[in-house]
N, C-alpha and C. Protein backbone atom coordinates (compact mmCIF):
# COMPACT_ATOMS: atom_id res chain seq x y z
N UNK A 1 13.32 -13.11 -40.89
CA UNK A 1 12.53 -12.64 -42.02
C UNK A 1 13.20 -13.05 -43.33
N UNK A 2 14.87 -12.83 -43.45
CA UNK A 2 15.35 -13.37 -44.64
C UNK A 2 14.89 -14.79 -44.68
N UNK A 3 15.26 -15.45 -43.94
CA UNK A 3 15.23 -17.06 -43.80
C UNK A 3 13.33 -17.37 -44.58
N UNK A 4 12.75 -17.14 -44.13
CA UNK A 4 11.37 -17.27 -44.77
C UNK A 4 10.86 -16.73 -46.21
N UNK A 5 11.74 -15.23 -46.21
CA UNK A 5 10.86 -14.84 -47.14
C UNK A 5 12.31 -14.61 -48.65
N UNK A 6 13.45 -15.09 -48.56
CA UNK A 6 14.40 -15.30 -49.31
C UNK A 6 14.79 -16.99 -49.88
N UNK A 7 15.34 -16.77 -50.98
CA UNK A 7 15.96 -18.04 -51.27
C UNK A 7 17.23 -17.72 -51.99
N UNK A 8 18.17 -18.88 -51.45
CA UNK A 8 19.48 -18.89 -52.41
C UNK A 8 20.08 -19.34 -53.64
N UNK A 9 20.38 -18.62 -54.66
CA UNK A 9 20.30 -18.83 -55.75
C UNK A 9 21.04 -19.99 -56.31
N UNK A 10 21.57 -20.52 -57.40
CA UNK A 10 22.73 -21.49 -57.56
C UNK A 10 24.18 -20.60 -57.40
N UNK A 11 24.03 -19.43 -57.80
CA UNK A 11 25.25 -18.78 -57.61
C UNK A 11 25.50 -17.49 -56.33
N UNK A 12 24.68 -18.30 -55.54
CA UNK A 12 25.12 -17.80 -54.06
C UNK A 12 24.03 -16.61 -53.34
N UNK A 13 23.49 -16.02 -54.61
CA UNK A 13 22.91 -14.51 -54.31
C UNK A 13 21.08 -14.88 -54.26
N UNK A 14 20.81 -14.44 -53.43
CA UNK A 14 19.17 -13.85 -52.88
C UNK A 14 18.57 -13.95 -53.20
N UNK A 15 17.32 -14.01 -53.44
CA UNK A 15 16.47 -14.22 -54.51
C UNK A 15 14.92 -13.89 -53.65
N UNK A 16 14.56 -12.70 -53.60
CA UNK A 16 13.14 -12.28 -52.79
C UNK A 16 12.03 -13.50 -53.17
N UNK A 17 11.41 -14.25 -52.80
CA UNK A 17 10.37 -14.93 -52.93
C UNK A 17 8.92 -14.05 -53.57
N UNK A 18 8.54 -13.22 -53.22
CA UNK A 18 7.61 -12.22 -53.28
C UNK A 18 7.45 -11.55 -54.47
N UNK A 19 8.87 -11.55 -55.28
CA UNK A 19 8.92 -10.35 -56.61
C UNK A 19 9.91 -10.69 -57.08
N UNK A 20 10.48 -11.84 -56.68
CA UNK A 20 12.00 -11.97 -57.35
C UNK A 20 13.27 -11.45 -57.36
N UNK A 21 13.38 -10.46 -56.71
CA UNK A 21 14.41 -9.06 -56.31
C UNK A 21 15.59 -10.11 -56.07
N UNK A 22 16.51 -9.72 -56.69
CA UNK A 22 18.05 -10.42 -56.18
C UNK A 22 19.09 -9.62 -56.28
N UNK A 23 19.63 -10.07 -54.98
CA UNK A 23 20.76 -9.32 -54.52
C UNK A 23 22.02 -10.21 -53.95
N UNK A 24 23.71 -9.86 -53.49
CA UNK A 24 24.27 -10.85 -53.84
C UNK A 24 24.44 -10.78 -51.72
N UNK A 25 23.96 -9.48 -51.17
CA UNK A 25 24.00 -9.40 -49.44
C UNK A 25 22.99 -9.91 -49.19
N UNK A 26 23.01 -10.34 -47.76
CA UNK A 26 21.82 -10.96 -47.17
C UNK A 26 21.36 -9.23 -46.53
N UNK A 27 22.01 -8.42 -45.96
CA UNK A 27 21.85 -7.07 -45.74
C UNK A 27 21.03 -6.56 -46.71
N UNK A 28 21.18 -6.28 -47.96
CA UNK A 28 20.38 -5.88 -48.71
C UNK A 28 18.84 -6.06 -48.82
N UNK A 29 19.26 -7.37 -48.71
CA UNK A 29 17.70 -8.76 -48.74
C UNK A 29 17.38 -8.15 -47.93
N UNK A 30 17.59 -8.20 -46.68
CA UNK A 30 16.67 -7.71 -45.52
C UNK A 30 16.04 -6.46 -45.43
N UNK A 31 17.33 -5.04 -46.09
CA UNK A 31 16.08 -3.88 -46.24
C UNK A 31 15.02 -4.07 -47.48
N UNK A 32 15.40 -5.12 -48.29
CA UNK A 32 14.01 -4.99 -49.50
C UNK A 32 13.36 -5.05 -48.85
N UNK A 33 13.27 -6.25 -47.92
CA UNK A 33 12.22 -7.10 -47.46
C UNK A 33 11.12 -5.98 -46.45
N UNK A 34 12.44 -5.14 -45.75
CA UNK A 34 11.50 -4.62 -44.63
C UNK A 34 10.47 -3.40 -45.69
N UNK A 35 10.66 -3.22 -46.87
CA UNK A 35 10.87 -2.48 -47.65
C UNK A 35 8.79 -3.08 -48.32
N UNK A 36 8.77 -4.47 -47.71
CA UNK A 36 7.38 -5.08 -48.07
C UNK A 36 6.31 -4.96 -47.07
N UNK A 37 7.31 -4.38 -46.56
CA UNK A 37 5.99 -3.97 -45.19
C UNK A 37 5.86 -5.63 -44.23
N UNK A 38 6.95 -6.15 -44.27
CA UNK A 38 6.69 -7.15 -43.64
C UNK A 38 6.49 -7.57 -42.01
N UNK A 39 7.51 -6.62 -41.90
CA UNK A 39 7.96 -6.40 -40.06
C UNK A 39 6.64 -5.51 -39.87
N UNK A 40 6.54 -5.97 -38.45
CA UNK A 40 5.75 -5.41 -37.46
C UNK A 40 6.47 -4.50 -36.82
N UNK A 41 7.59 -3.60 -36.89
CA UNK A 41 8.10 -2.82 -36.49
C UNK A 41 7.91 -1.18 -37.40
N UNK A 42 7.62 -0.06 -36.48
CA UNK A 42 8.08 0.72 -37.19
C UNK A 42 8.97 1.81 -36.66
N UNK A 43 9.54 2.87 -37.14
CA UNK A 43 10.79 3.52 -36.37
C UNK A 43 10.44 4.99 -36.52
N UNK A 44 10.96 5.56 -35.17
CA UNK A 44 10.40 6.76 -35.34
C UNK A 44 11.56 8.03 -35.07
N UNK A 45 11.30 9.56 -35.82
CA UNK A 45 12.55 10.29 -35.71
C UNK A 45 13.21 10.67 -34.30
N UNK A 46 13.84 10.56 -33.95
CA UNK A 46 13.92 11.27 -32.45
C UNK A 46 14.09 12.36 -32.44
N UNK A 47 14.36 13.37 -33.84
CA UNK A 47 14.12 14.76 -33.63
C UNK A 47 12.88 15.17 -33.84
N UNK A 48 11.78 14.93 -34.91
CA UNK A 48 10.67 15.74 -34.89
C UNK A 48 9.41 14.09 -34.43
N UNK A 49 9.83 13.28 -34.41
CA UNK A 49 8.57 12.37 -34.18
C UNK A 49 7.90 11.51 -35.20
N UNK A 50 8.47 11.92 -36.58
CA UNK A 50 7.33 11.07 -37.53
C UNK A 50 7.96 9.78 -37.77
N UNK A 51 7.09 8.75 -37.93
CA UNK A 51 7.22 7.08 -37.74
C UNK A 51 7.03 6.72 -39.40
N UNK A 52 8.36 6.15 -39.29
CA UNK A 52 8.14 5.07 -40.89
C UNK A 52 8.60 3.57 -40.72
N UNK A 53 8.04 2.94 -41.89
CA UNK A 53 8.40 1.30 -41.63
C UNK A 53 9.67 0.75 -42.00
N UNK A 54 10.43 1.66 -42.34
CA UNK A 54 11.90 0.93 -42.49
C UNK A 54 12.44 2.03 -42.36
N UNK A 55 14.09 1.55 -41.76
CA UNK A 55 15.53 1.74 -41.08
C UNK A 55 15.63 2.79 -41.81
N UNK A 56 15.84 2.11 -43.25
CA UNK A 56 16.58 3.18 -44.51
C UNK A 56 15.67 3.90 -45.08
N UNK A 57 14.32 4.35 -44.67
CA UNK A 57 13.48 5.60 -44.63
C UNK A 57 13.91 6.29 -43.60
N UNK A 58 14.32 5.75 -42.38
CA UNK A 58 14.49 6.19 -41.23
C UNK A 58 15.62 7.37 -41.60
N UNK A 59 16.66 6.45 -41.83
CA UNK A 59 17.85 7.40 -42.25
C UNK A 59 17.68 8.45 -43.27
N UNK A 60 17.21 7.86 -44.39
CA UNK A 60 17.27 8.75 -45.02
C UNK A 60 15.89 10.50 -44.50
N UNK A 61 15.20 10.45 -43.84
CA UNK A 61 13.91 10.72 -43.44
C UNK A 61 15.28 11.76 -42.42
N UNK A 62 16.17 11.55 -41.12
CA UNK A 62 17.01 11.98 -40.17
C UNK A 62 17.92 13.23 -40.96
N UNK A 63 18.47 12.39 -42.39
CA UNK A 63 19.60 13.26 -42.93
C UNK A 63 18.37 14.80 -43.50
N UNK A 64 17.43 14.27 -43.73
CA UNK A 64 16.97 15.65 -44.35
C UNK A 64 16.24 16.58 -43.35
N UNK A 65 16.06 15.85 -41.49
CA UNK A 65 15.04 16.83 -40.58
C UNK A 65 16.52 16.99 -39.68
N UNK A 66 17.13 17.15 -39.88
CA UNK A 66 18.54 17.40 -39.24
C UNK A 66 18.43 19.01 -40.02
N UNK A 67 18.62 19.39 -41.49
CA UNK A 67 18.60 20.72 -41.53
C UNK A 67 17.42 21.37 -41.48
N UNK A 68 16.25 20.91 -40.83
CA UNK A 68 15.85 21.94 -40.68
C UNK A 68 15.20 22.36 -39.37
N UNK A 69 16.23 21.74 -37.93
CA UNK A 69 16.04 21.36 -37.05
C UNK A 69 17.68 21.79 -36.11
């Protein structure tokens, strides 16, 4: 997904194709990206069940049904 939907800048760092977003990780790049709804994946809580389209919703979505669970 980076490889297609990123480009590399002259000074090394990222460059989102889509919106321009630059960053100097390819890590980063990749949660913007999933961040466009690009992936056909989505992830779901294993404590209460609800499904979002990215990792780092995921996480962040876990740290807050952890207290009240």
């Amino acid at each position: 997904m980076v490889a297609s939907h990123a480009a590399r800048t002259e000074d090394g760092k990222f460059s989102c194709t889509l919106c321009q977003h630059v960053t100097h990780k390819k890590y980063n790049m990749r949660i913007h990206l999933e961040a466009h709804e690009l992936s056909s994946k989505n992830y779901s809580c294993t404590i209460c069940g609800t499904v979002v389209t990215t990792r780092q919703l995921l996480r962040q979505h876990q740290l807050g049904c952890q207290k009240y669970y």
